[in-house]
Structures are given as C-alpha cells and as structure tokens.
N, C-alpha and C. Protein backbone atom coordinates (compact mmCIF):
# COMPACT_ATOMS: atom_id res chain seq x y z
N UNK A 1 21.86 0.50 55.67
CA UNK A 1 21.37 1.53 54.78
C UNK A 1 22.31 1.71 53.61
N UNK A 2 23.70 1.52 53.73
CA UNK A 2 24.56 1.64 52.72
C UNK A 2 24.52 0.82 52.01
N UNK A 3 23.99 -0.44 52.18
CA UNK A 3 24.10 -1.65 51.83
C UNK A 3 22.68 -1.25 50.14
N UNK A 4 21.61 -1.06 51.11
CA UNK A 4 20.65 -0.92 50.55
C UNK A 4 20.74 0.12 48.49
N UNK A 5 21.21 1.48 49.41
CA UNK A 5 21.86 2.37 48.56
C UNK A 5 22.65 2.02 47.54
N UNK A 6 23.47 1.14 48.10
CA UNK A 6 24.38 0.39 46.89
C UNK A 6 23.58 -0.70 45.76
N UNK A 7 22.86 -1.34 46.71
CA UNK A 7 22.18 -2.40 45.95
C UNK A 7 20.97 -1.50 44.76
N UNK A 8 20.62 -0.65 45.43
CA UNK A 8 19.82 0.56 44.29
C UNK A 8 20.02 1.01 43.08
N UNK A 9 21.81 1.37 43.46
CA UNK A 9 22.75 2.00 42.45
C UNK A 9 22.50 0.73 41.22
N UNK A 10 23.37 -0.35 41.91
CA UNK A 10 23.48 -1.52 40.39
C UNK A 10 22.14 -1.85 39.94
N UNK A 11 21.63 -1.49 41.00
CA UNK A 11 20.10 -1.85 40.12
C UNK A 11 19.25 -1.35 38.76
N UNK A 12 19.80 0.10 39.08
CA UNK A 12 19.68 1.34 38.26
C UNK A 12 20.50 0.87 37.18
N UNK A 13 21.70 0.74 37.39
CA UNK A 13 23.22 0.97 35.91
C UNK A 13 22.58 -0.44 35.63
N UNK A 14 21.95 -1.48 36.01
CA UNK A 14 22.10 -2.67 35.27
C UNK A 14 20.81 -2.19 34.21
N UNK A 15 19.58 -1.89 34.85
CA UNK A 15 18.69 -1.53 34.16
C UNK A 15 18.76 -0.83 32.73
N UNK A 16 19.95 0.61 33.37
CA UNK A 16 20.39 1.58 31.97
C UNK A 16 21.04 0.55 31.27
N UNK A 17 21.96 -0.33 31.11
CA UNK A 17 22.66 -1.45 30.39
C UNK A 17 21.44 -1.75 29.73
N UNK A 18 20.14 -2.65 30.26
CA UNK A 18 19.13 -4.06 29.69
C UNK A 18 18.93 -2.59 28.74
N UNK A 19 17.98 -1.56 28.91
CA UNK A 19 17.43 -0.66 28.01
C UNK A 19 18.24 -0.21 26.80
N UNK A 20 19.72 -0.20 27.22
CA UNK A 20 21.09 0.30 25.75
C UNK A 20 20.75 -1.00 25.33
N UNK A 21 21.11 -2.06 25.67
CA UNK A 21 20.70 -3.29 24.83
C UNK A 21 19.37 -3.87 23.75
N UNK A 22 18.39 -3.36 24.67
CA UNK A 22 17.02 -3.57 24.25
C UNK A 22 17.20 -2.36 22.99
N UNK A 23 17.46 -1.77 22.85
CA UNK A 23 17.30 -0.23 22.32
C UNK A 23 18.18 -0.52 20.89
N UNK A 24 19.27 -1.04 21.30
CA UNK A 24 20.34 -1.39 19.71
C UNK A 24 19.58 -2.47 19.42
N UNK A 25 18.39 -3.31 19.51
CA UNK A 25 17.92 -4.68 18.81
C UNK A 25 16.92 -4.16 18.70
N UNK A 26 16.03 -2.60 18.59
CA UNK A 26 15.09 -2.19 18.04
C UNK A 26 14.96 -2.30 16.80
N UNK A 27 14.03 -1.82 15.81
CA UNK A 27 14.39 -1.72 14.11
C UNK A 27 14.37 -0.14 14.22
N UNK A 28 14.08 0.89 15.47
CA UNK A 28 14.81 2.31 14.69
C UNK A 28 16.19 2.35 15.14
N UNK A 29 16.99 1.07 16.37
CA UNK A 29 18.31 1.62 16.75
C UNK A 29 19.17 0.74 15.27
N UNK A 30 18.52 0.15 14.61
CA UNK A 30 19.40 -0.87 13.94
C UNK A 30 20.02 0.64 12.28
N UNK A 31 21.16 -0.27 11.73
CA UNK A 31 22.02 0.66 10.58
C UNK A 31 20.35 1.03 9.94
N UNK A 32 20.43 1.99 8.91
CA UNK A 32 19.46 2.31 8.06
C UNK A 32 19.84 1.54 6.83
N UNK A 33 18.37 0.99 6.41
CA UNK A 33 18.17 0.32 5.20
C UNK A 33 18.40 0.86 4.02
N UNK A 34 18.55 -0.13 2.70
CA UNK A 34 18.45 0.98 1.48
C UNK A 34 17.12 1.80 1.65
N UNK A 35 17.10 2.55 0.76
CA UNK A 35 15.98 3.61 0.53
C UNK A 35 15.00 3.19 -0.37
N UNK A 36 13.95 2.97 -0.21
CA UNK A 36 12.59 3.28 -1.30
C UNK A 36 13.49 3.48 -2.92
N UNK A 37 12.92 2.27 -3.81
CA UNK A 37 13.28 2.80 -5.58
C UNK A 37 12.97 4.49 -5.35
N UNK A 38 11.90 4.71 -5.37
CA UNK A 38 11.14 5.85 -5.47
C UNK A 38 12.50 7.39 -4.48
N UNK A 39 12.63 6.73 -3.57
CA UNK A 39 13.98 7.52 -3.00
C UNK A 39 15.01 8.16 -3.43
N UNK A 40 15.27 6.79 -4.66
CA UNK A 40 16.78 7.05 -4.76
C UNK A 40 16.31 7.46 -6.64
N UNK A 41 15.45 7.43 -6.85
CA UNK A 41 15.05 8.49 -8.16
C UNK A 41 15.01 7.59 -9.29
N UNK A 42 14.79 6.12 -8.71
CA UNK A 42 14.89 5.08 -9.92
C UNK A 42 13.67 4.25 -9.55
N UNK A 43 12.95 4.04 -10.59
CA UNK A 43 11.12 3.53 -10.74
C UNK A 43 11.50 1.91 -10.52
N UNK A 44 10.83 1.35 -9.20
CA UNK A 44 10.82 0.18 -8.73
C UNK A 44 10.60 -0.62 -10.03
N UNK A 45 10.78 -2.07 -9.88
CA UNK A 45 11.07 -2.79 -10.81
C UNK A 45 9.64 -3.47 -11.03
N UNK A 46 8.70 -3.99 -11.70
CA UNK A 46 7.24 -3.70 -11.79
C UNK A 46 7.07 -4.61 -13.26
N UNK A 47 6.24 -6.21 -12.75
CA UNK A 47 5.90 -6.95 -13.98
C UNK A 47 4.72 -6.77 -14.33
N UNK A 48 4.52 -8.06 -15.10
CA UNK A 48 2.92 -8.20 -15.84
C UNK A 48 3.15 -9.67 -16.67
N UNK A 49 1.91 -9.99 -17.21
CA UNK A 49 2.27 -11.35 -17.94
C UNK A 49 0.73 -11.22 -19.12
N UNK A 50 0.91 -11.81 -20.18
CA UNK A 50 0.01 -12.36 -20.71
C UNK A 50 0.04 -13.41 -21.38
N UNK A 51 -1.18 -13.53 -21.70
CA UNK A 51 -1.75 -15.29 -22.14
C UNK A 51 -2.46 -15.36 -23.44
N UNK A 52 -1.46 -15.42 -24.80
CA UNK A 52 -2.31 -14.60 -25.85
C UNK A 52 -3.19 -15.98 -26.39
N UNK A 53 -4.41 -15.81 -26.31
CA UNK A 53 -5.30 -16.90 -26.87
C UNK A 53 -5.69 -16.59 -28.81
N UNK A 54 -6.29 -17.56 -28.93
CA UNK A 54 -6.28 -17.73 -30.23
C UNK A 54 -7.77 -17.03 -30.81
N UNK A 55 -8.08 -16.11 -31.85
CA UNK A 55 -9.39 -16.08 -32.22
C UNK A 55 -10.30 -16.94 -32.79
N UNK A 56 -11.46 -16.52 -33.11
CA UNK A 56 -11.70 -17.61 -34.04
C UNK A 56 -11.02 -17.99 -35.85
N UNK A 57 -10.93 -18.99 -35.62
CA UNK A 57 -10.57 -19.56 -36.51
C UNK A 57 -9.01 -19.75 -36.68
N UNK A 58 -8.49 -19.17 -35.63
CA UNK A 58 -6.62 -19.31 -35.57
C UNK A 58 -6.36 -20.28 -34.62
N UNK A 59 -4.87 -20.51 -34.71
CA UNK A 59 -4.48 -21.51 -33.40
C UNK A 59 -3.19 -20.69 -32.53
N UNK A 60 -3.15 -19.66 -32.96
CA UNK A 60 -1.91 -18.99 -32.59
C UNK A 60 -2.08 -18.62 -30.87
N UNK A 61 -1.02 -19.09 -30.43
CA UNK A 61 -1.10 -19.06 -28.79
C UNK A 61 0.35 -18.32 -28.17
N UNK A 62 0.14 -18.33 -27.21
CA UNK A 62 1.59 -17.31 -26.71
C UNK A 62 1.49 -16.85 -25.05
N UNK A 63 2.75 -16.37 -24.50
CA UNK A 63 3.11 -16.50 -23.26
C UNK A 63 3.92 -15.37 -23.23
N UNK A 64 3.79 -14.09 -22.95
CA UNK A 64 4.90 -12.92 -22.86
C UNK A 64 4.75 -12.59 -21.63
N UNK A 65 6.15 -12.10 -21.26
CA UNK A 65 6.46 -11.83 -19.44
C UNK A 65 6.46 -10.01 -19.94
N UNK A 66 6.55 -9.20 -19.00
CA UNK A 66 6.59 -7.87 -19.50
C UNK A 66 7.02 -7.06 -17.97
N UNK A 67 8.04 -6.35 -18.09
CA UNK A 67 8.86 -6.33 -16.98
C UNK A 67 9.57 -4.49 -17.41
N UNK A 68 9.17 -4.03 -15.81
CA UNK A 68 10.09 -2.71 -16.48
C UNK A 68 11.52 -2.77 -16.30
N UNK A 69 12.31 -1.72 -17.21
CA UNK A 69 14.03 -1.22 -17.09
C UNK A 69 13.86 -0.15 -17.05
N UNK A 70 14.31 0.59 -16.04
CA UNK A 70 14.71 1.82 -16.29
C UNK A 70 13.44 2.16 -16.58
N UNK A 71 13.15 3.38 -17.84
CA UNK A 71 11.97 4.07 -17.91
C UNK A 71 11.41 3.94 -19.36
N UNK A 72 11.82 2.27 -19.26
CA UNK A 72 11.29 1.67 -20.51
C UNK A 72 10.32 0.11 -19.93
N UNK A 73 9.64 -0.72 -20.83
CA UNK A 73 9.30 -1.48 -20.86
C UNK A 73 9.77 -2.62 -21.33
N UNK A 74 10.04 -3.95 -21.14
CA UNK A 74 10.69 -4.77 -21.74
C UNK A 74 9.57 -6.16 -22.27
N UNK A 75 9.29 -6.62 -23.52
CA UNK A 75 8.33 -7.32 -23.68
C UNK A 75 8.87 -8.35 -24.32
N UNK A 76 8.94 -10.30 -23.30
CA UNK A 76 9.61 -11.01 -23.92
C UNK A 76 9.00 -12.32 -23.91
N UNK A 77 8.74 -13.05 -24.73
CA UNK A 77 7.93 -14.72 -24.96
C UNK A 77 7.91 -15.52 -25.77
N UNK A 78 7.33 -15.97 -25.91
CA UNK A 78 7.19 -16.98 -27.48
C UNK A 78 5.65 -17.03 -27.84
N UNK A 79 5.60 -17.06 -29.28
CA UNK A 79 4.33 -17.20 -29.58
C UNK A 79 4.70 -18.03 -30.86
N UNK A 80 3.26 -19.07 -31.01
CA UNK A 80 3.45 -20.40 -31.76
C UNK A 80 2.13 -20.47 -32.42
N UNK A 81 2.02 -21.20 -33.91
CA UNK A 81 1.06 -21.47 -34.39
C UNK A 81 0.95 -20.81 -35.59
N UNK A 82 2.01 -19.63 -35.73
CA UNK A 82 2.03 -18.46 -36.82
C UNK A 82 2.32 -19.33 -38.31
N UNK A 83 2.27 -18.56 -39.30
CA UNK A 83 2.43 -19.03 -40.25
C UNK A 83 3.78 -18.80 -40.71
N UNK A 84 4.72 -20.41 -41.14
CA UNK A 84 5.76 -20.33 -40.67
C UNK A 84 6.14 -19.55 -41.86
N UNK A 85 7.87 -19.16 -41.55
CA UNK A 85 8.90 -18.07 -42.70
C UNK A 85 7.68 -16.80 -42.47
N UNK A 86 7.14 -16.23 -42.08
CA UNK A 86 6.28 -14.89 -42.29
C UNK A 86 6.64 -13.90 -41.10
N UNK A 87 6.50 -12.74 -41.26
CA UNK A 87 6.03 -11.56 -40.37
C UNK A 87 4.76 -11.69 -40.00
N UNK A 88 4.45 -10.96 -38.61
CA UNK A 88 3.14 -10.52 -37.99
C UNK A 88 3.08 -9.27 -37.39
N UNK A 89 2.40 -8.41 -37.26
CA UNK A 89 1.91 -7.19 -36.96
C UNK A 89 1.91 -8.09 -35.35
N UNK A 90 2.73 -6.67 -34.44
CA UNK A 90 2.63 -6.68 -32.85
C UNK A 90 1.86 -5.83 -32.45
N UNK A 91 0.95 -5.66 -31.77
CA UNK A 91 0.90 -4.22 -31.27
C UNK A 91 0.30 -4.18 -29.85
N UNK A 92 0.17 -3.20 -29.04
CA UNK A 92 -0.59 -2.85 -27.74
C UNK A 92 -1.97 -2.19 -27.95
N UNK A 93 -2.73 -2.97 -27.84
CA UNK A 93 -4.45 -2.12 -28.12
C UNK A 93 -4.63 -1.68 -26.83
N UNK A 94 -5.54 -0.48 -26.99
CA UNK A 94 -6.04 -0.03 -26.37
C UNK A 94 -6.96 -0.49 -25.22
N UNK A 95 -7.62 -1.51 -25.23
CA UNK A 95 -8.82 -1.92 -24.21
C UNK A 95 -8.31 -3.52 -24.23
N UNK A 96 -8.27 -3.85 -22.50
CA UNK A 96 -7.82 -4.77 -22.34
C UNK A 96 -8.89 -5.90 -22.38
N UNK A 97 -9.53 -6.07 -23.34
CA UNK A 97 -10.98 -7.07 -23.93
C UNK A 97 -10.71 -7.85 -24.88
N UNK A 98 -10.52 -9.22 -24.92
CA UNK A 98 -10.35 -10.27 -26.04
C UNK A 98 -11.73 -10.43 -26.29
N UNK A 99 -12.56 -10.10 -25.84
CA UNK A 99 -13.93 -11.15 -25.55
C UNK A 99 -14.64 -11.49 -26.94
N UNK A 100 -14.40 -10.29 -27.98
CA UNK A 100 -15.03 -10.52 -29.24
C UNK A 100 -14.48 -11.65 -30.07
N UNK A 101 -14.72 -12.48 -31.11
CA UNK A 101 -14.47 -13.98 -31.77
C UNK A 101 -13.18 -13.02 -32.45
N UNK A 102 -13.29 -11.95 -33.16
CA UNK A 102 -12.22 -11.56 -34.24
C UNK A 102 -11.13 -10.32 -33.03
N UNK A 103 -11.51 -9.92 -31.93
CA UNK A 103 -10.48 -9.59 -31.11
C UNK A 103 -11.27 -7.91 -31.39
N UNK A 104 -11.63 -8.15 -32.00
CA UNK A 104 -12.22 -6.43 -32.18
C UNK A 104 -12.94 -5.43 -30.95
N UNK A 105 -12.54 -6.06 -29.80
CA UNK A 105 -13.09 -5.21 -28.31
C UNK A 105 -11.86 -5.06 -27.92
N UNK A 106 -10.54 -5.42 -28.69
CA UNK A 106 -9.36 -4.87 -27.96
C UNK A 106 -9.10 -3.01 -28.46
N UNK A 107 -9.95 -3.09 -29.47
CA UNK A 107 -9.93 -1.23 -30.17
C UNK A 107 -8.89 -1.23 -31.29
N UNK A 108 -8.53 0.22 -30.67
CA UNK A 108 -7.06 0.39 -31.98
C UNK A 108 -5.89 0.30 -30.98
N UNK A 109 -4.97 0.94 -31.48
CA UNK A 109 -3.76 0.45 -30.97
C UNK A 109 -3.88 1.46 -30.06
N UNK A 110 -2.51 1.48 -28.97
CA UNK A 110 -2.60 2.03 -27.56
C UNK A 110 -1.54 3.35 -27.42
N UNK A 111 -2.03 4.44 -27.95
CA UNK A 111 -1.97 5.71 -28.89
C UNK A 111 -2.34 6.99 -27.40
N UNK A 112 -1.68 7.01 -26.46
CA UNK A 112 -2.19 7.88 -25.56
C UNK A 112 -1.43 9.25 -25.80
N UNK A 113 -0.19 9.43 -27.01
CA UNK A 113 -0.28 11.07 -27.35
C UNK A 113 -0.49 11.20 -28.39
N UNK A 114 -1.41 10.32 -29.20
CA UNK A 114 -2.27 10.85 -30.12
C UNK A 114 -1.13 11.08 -31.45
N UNK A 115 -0.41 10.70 -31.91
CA UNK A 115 0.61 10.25 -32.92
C UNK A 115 0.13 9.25 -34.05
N UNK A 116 1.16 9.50 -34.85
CA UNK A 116 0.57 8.80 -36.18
C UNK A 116 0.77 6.98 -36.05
N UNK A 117 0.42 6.30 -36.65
CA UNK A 117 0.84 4.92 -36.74
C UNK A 117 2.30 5.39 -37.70
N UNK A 118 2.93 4.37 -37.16
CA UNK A 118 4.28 4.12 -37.95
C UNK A 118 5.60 2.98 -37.19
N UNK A 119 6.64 3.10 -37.86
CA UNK A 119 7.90 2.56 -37.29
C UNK A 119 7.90 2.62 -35.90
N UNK A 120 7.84 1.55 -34.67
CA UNK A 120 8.02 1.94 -33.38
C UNK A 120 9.14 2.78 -33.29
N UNK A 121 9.19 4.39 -32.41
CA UNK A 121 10.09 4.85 -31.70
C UNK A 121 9.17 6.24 -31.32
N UNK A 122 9.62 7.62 -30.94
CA UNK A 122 9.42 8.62 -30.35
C UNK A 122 7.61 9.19 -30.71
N UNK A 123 7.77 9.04 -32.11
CA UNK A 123 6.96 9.43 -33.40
C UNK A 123 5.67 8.75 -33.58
N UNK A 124 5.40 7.58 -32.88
CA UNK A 124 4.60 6.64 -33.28
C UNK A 124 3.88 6.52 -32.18
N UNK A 125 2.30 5.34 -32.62
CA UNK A 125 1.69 5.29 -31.28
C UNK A 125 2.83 4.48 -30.33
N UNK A 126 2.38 4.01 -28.93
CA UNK A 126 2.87 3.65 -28.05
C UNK A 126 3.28 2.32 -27.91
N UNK A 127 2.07 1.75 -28.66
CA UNK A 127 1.21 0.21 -28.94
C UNK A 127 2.00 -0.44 -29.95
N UNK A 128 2.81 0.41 -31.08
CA UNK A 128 3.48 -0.09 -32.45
C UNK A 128 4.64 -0.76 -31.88
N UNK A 129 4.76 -2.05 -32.24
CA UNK A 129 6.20 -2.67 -31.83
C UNK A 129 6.62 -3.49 -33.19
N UNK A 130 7.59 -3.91 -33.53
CA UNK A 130 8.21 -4.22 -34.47
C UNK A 130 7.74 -5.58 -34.28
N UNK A 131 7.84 -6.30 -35.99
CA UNK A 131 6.71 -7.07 -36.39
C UNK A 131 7.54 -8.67 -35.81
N UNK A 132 6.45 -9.69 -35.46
CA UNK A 132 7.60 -10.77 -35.17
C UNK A 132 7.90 -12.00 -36.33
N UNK A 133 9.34 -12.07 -36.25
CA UNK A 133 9.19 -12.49 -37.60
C UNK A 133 9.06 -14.64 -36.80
N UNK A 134 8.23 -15.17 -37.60
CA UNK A 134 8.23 -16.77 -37.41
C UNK A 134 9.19 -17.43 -38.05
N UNK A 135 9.97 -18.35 -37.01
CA UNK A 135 10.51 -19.13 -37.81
C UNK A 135 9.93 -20.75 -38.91
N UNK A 136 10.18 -21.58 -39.21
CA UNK A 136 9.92 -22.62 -39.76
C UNK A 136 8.66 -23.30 -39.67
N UNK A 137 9.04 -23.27 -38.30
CA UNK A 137 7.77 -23.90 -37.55
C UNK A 137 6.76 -23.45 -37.13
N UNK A 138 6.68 -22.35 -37.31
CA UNK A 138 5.74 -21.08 -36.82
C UNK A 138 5.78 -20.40 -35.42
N UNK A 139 7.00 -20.76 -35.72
CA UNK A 139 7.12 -19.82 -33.50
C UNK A 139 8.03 -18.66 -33.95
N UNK A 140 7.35 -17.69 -33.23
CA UNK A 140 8.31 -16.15 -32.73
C UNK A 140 8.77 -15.86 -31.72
N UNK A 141 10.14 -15.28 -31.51
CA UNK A 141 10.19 -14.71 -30.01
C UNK A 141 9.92 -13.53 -30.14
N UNK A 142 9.38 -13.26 -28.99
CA UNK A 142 9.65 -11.66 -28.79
C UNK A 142 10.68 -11.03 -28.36
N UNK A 143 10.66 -10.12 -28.13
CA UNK A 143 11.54 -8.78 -27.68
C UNK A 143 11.48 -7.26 -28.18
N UNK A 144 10.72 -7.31 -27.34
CA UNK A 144 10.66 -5.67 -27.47
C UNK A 144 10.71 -4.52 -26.38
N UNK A 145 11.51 -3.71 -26.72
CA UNK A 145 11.59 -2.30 -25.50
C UNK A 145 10.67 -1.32 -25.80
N UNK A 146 9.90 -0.69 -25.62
CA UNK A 146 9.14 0.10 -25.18
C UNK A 146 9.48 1.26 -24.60
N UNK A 147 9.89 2.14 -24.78
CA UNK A 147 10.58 3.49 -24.36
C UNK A 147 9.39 4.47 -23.82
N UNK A 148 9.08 4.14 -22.13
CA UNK A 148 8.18 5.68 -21.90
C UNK A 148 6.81 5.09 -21.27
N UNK A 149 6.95 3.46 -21.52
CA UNK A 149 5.98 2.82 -21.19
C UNK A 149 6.00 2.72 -19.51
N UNK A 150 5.25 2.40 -19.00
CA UNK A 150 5.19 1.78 -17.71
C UNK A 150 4.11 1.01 -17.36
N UNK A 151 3.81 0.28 -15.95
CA UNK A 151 3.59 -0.99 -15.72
C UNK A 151 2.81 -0.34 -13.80
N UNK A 152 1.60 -0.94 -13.88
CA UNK A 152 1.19 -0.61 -12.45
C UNK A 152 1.08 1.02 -11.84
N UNK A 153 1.46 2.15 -12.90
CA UNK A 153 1.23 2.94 -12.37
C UNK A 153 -0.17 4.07 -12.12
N UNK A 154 -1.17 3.60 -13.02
CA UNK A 154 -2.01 4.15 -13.24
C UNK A 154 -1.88 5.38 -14.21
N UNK A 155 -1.14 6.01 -14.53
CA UNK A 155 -0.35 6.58 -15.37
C UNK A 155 -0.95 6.67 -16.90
N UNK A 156 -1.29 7.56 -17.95
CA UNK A 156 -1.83 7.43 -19.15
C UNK A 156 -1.04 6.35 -20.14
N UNK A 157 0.15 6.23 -19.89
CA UNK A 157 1.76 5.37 -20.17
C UNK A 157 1.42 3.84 -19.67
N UNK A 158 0.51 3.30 -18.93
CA UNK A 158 0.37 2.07 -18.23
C UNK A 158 0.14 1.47 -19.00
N UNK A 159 0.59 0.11 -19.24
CA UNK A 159 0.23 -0.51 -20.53
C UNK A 159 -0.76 -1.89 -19.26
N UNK A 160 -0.94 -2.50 -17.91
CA UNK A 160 -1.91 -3.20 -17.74
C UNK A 160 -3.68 -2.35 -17.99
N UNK A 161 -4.00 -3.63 -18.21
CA UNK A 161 -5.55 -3.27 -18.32
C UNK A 161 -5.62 -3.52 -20.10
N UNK A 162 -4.40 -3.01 -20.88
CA UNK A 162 -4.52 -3.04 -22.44
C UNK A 162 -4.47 -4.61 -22.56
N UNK A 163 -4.04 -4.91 -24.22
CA UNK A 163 -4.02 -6.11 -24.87
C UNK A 163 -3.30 -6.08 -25.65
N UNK A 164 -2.41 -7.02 -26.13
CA UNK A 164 -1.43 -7.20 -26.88
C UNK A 164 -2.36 -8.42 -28.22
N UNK A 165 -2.19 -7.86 -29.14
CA UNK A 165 -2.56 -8.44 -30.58
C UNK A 165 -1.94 -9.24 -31.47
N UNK A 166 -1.53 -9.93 -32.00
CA UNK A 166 -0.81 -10.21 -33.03
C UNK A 166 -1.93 -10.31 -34.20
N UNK A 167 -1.65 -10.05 -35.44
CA UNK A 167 -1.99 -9.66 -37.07
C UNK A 167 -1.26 -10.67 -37.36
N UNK A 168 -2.37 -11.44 -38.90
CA UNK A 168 -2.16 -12.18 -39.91
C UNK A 168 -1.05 -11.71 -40.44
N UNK A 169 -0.94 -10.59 -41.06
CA UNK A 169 0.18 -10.13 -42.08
C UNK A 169 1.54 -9.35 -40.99
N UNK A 170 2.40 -9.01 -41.95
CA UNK A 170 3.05 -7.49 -41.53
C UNK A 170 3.17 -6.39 -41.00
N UNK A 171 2.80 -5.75 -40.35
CA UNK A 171 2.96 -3.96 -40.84
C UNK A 171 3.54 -3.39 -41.03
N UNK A 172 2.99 -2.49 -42.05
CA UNK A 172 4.15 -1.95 -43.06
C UNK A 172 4.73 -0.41 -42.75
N UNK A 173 4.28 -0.08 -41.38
CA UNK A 173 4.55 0.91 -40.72
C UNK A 173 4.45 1.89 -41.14
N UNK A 174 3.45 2.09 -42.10
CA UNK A 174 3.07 3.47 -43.01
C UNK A 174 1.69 3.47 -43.17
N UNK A 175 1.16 2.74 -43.41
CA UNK A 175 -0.50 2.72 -43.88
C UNK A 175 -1.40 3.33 -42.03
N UNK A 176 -1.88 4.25 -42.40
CA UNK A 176 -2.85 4.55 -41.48
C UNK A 176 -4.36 3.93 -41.34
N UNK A 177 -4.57 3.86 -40.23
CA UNK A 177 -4.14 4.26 -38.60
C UNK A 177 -3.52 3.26 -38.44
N UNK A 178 -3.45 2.17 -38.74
CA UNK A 178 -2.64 0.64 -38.39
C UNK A 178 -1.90 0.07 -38.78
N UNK A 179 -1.13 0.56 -40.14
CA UNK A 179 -0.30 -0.61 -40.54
C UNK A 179 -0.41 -1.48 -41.30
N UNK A 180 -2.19 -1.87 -41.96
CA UNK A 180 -3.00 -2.88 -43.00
C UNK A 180 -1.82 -4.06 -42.49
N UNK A 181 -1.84 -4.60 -41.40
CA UNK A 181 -1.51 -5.88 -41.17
C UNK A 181 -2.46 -6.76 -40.89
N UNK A 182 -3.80 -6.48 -41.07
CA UNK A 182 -5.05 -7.54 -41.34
C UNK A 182 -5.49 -7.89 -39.92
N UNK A 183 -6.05 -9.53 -40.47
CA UNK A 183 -6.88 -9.75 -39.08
C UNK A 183 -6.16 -9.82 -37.81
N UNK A 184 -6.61 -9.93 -36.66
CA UNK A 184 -6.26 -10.23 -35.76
C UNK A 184 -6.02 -11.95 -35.14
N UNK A 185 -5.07 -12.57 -34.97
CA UNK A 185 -5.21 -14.01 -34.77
C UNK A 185 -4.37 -14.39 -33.70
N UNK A 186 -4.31 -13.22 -32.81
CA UNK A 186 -4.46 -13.74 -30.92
C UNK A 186 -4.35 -12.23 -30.43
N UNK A 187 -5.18 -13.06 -29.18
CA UNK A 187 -5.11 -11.59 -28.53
C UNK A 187 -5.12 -11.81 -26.97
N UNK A 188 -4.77 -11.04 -25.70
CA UNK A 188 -3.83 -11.27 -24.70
C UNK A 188 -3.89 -10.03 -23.67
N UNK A 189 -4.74 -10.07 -22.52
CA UNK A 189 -5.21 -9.04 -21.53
C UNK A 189 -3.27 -9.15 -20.88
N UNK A 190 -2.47 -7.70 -21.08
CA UNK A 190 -1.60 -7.72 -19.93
C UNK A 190 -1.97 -7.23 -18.39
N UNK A 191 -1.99 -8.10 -18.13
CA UNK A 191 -1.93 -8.15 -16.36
C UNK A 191 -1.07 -8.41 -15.07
C-alpha cells in the first residue's frame, strides 16, 4: 500500500512538472510581444502603387510606389515620355477613373477641406503637389510628402480609390481651381 501511495505521489509531481512545461511553450505563457502600431500611438506603415498610363494622344507612362511616414504620405517613381527640359502639373484627383481618352473621369483635384488651389502645403487642396520637373530625356522623378494624407484608412484623407494626373504644362500655383497646367497626359488609379 505504501508502495502504491508513493508511486501516486510521483505520478502527480511528474504530471504538475509535464503541465509547468506544457504551459511555458503556450503563446499566453511565452514574454509579451511588441504591441499593435495602433498601441503604441504610431499609424502602421501602409502602401499603394500606381501605373500611370498614357491618354490619348500622349506616351507619357510611369510607376509611383506611395507609402506612409509618420502622418504623412510619401510619393516616389519615375515617369517618362514628358517633354524633355519642362515642368508638369502633379496632382491627386479626386475619382479614381482613367477610363475617359483625355483623363477627364479622374474630376478635379483631391480637395477634401475644401481650400483654394495653390502652392502644396497647409493652405491648399490635398491633391496639389509640386510640379515634376523632366530631365533631357523626358523622365521625372518623383518625390513628394504629403502632410495629413493617409493610405487604407477609409478616412476623408485616403488618397486609394483617387488618381494621380500629370499636366502638359506647369502649375503656376495661383490660377483657380487648378493651376491652368492644361491637358492631362497620364493618368494612374492609386491602389
């Protein structure tokens, strides 16, 4: 009977052992992970891409990645075909639709507090980005920050679903509502 009793006992403490063991190789006994972006009070990191095709009658083509920082937007690529030594009007339209020949289902620019056209910053629509200038050959890079923008959130600030434009000319960041930077000669669903 003592024998038995004893053999019970280790049976028990070996058991409590397998279960402390089993229990630290759980995922709630294991260290705690970082925390959720959203946790630690900083907006997860959140892309997009577009594919700017050419309208009619242009050849201008392009490839921009679009990536958030912080509680800005970052918009960066190359676009080719421009007319070389010149400026082009950038902007974010409103409706993410190339479908028309002259780009004209992308709307106006992407203006969600209702601000004047002008110089991208605080003051201006959302959509206004500084013009890209071509080099020689007719290629631009981009780069542009976006201050306020965001990406995937559903948010009035979301720039997927819009379209990114490029203009024949300039803009001269004064002429209303747009800038008189002319036609449109690519245009580019961000997604």
């Amino acid at each position: 009977m003592r024998n038995v009793i004893l053999a019970s006992v280790a049976l028990v403490l070996v058991g409590c052992g397998q279960d402390t063991a089993q229990d630290s190789q759980s995922p709630g006994a294991q260290a705690p992970s970082e925390p959720p972006a959203a946790e630690t009070g900083q907006p997860a990191e959140r892309s997009a891409q577009v594919d700017l095709q050419p309208t009619e009658g242009s050849s201008v083509t392009g490839t921009l990645a679009i990536t958030t920082i912080g509680n800005a937007v970052s918009i960066t690529g190359s676009v080719k075909g421009l007319t070389p030594n010149a400026e082009h009007g950038f902007h974010i339209h409103e409706n993410g639709d190339c479908s028309a020949p002259d780009a004209s289902s992308a709307g106006g620019h992407f203006n969600p507090a209702g601000n004047p056209h002008g110089h991208p910053g605080e003051n201006s629509h959302l959509g206004d980005m500084l013009n890209l200038q071509a080099d020689a050959q007719g290629i631009a890079t981009a780069a542009a920050r976006i201050e306020g923008a965001t990406l995937h959130t559903g948010e009035p600030t979301d720039l997927v679903g819009r379209a990114i434009v490029v203009h024949e000319k300039a803009d001269d960041y004064t002429s209303q509502p747009a800038g008189d930077s002319g036609k449109r000669i690519a245009c580019g669903v961000i997604q």
